[in-house]
N, C-alpha and C. Protein backbone atom coordinates (compact mmCIF):
# COMPACT_ATOMS: atom_id res chain seq x y z
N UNK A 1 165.08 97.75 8.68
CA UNK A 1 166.33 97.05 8.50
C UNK A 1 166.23 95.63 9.07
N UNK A 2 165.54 95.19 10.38
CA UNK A 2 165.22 93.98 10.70
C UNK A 2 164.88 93.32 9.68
N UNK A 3 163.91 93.95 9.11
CA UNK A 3 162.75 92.81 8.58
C UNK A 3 163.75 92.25 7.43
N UNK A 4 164.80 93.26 6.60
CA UNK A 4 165.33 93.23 5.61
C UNK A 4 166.23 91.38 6.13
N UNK A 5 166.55 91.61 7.49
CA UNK A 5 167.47 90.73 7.98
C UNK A 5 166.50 89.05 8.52
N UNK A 6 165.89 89.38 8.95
CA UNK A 6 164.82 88.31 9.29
C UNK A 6 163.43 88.20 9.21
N UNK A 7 162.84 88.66 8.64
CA UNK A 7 161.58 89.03 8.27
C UNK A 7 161.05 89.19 7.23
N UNK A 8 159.73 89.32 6.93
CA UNK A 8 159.07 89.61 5.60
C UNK A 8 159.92 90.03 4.39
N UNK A 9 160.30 91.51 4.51
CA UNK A 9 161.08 91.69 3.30
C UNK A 9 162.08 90.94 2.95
N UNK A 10 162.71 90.14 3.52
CA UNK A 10 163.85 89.21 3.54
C UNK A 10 163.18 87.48 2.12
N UNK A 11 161.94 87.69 3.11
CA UNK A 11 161.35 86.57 2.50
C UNK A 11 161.27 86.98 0.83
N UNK A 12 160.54 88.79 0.69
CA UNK A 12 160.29 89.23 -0.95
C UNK A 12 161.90 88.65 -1.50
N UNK A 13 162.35 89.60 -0.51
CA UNK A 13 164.32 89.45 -1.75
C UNK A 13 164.93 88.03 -2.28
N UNK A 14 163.89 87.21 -1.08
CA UNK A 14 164.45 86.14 -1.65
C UNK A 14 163.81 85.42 -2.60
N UNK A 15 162.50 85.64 -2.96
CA UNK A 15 161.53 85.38 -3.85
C UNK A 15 162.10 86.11 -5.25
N UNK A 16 162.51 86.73 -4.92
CA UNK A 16 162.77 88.17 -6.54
C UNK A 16 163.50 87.58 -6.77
N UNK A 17 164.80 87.32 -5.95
CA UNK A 17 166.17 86.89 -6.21
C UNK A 17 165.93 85.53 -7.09
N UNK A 18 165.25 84.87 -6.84
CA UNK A 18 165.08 83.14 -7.33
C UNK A 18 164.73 83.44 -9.10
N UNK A 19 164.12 84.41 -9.05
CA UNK A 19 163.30 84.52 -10.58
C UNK A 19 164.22 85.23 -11.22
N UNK A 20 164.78 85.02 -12.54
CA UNK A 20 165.41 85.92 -13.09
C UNK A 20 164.75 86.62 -13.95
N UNK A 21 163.15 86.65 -14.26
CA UNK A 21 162.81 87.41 -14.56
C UNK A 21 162.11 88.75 -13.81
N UNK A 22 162.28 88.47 -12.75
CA UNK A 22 162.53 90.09 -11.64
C UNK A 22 163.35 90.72 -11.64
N UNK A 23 163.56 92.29 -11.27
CA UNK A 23 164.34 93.18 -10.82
C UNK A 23 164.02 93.92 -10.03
N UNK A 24 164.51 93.51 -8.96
CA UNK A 24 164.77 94.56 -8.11
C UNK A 24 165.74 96.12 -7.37
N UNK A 25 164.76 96.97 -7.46
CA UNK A 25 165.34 98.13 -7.17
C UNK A 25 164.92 98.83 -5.68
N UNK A 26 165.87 99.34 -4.92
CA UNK A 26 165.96 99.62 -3.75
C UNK A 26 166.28 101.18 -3.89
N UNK A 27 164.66 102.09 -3.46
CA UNK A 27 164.56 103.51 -3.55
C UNK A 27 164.94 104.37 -1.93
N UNK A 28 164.78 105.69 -2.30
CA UNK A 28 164.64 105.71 -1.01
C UNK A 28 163.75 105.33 0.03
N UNK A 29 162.65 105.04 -0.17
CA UNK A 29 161.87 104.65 1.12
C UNK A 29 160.88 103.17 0.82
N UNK A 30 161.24 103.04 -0.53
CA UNK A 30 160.91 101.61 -0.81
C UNK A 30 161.24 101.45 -2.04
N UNK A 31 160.66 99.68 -2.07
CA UNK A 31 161.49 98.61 -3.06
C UNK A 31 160.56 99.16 -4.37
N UNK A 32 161.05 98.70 -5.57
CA UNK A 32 160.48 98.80 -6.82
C UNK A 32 160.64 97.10 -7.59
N UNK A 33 160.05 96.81 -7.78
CA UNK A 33 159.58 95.01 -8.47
C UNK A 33 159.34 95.39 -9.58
N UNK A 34 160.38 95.07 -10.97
CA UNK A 34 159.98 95.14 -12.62
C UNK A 34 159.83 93.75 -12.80
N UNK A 35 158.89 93.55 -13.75
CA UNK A 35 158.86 92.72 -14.55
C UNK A 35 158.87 93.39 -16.24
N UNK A 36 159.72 92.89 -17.12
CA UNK A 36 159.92 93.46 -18.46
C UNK A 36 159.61 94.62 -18.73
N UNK A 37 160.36 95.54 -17.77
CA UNK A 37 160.19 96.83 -17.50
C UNK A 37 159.01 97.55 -16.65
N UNK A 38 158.24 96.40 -16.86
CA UNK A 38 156.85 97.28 -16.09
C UNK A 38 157.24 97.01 -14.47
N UNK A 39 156.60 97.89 -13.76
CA UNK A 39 156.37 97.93 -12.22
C UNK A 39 155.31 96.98 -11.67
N UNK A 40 155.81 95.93 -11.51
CA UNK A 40 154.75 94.55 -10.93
C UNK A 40 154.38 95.14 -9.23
N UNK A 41 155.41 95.89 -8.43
CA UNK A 41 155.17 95.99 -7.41
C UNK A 41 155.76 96.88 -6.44
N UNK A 42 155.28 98.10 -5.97
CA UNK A 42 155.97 99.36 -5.02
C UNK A 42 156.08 99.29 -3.73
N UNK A 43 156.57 98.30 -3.33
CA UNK A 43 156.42 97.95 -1.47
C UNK A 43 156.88 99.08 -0.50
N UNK A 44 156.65 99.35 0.00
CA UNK A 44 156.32 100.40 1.19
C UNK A 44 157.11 99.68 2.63
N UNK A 45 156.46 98.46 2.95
CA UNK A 45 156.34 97.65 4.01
C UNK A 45 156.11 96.50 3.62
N UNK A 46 156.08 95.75 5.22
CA UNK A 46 156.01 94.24 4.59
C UNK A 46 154.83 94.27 4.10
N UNK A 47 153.70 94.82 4.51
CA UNK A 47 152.53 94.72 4.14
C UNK A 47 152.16 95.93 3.65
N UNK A 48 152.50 96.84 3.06
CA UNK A 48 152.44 97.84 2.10
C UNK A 48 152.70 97.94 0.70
N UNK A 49 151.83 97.80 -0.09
CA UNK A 49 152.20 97.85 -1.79
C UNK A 49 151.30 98.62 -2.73
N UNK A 50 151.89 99.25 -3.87
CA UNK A 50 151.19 99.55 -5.09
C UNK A 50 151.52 99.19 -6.06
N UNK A 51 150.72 99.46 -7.11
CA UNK A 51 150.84 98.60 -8.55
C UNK A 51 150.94 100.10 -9.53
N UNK A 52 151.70 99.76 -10.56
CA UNK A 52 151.26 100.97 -11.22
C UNK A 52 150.29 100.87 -11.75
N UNK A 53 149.58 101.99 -11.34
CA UNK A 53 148.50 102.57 -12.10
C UNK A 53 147.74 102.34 -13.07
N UNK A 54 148.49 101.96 -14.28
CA UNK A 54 147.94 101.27 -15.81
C UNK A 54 148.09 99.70 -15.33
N UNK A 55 147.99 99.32 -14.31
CA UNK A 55 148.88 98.14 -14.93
C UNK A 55 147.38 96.74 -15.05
N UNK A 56 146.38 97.53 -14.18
CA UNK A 56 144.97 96.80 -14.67
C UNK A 56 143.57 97.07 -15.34
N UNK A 57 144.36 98.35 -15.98
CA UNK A 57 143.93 99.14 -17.02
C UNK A 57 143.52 98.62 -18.97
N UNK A 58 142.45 98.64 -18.97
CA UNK A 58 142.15 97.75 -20.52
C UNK A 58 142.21 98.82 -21.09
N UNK A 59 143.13 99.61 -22.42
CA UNK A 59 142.92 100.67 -23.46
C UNK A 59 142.30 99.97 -24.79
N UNK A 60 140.61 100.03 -24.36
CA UNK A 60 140.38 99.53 -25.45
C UNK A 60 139.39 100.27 -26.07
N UNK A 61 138.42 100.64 -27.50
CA UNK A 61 137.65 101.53 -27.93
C UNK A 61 136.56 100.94 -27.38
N UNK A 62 135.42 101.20 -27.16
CA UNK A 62 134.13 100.37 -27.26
C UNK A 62 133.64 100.48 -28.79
N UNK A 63 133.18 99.68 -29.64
CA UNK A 63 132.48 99.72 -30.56
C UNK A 63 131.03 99.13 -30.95
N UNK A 64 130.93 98.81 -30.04
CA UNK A 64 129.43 97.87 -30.21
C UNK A 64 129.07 97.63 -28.17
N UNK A 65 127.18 97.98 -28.35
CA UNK A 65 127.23 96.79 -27.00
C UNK A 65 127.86 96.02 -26.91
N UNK A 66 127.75 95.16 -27.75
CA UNK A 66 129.14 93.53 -27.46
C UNK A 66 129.95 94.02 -26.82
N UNK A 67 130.91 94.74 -27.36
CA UNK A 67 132.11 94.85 -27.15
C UNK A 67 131.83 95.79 -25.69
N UNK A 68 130.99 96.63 -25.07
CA UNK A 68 131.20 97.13 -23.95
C UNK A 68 131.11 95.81 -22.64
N UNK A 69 129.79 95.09 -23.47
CA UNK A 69 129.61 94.53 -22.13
C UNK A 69 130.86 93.38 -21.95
N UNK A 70 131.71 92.85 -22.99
CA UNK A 70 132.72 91.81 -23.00
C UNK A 70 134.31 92.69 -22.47
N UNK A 71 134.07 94.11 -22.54
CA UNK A 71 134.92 94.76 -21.35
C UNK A 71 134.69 95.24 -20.57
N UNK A 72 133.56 95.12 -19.86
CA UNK A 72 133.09 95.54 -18.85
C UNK A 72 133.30 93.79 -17.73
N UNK A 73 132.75 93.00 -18.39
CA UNK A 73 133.26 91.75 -18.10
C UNK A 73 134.93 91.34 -17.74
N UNK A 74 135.67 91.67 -18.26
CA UNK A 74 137.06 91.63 -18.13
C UNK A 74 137.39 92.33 -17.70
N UNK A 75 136.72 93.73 -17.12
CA UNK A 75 137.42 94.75 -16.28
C UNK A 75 137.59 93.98 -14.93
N UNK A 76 136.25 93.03 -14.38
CA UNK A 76 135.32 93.09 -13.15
C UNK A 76 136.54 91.90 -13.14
N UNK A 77 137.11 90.99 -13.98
CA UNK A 77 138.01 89.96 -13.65
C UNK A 77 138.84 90.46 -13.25
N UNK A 78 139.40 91.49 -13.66
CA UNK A 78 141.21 92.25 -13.39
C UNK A 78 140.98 92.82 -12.13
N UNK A 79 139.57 93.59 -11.91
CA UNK A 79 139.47 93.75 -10.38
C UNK A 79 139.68 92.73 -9.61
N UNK A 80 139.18 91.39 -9.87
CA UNK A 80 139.41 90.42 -9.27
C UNK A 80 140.62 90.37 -8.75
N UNK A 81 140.89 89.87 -9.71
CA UNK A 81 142.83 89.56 -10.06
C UNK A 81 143.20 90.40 -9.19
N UNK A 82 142.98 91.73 -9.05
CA UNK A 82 144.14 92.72 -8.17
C UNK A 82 143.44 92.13 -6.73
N UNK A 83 142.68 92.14 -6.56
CA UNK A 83 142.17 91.98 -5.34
C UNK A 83 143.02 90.64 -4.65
N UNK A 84 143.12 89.56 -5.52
CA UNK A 84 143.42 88.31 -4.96
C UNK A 84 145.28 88.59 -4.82
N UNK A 85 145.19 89.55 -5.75
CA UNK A 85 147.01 89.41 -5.78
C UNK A 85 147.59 90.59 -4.55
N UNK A 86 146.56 91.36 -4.02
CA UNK A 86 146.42 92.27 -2.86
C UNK A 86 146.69 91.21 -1.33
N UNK A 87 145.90 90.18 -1.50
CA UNK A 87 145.29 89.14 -0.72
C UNK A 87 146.44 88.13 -0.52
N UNK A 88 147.73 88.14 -1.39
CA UNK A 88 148.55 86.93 -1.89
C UNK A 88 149.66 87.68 -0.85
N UNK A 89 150.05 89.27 -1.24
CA UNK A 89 151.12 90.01 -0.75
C UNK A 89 150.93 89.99 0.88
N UNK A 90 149.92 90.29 1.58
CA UNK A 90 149.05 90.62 2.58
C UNK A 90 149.35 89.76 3.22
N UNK A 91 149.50 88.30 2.86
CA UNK A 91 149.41 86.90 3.81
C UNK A 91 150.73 86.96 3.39
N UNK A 92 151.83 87.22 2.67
CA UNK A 92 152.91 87.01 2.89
C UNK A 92 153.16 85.52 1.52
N UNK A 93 152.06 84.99 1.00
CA UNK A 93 152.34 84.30 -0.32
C UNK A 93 153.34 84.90 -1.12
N UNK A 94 154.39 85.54 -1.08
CA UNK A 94 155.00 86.54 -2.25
C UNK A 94 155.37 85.65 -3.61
N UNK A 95 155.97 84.33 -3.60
CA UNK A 95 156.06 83.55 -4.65
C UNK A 95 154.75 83.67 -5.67
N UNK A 96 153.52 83.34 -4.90
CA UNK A 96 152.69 83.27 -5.41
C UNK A 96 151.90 84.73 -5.87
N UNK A 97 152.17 85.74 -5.46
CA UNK A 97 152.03 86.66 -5.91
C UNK A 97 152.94 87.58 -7.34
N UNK A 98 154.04 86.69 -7.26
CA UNK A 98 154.91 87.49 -8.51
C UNK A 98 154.42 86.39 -9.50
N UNK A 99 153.87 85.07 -9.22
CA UNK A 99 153.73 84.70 -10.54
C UNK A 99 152.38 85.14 -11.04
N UNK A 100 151.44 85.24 -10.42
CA UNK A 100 150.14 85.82 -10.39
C UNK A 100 150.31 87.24 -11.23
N UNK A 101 151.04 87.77 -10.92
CA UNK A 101 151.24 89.25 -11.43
C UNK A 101 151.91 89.51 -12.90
N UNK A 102 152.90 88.32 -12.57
CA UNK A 102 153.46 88.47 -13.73
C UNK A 102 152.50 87.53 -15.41
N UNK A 103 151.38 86.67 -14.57
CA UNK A 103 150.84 85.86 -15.87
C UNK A 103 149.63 87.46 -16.34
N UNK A 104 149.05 87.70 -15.32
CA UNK A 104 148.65 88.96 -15.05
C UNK A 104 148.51 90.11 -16.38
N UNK A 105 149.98 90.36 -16.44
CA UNK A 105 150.85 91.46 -17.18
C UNK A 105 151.31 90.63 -18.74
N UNK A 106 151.10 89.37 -18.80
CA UNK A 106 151.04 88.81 -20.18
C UNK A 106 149.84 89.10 -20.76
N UNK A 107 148.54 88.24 -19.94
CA UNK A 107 147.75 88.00 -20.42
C UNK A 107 146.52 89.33 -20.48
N UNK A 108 147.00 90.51 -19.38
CA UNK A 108 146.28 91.07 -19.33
C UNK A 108 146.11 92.62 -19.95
N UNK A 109 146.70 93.55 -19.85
CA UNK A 109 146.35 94.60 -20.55
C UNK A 109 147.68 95.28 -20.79
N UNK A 110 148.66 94.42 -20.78
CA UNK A 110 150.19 94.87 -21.41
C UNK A 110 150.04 94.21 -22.39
């Protein structure tokens, strides 16, 4: 409840709040972050989060070497990507983490 009042989470609500393309939902034991329905972010704590599951997930066929090794290549980026956007929440960047997430979820396997 502090933090909600002066602290970290205070800082997310006010980050979500600014974007109107966020929504925020308040569960029982933590926040839920949509972006165009999808779950950009499951906070726990100030420094506690998950992503859903699919959300750096490529559904794609393989049909050719080419095509494995050019998603195998773009997997190792999205690992990236989560990693840095892990790295963004962590330090408390949250601005910079919802836009990260959200170019993310355009460009990436939504």
């Amino acid at each position: 409840l502090e933090s909600f009042k002066t602290g970290r989470l205070k800082e997310i609500l006010e980050v979500v709040n600014k974007d109107k393309d966020l929504d925020i939902q308040i569960r029982s034991n933590y926040l839920n972050v949509y972006y165009n329905g999808g779950n950009i972010a499951k906070i726990y704590s100030e420094t506690s989060i998950q992503f859903d599951k699919f959300y750096f997930c490529l559904d794609r066929k393989k049909s050719s070497k080419e095509d494995e090794e050019a998603n195998k290549k773009e997997t190792e980026e999205l690992k990236e990507k989560k990693n840095n956007l892990l790295f963004y929440f962590k330090k408390g960047a949250y601005e910079l983490y919802f836009t990260e997430a959200k170019h993310i979820w355009i460009n990436g396997s939504r």
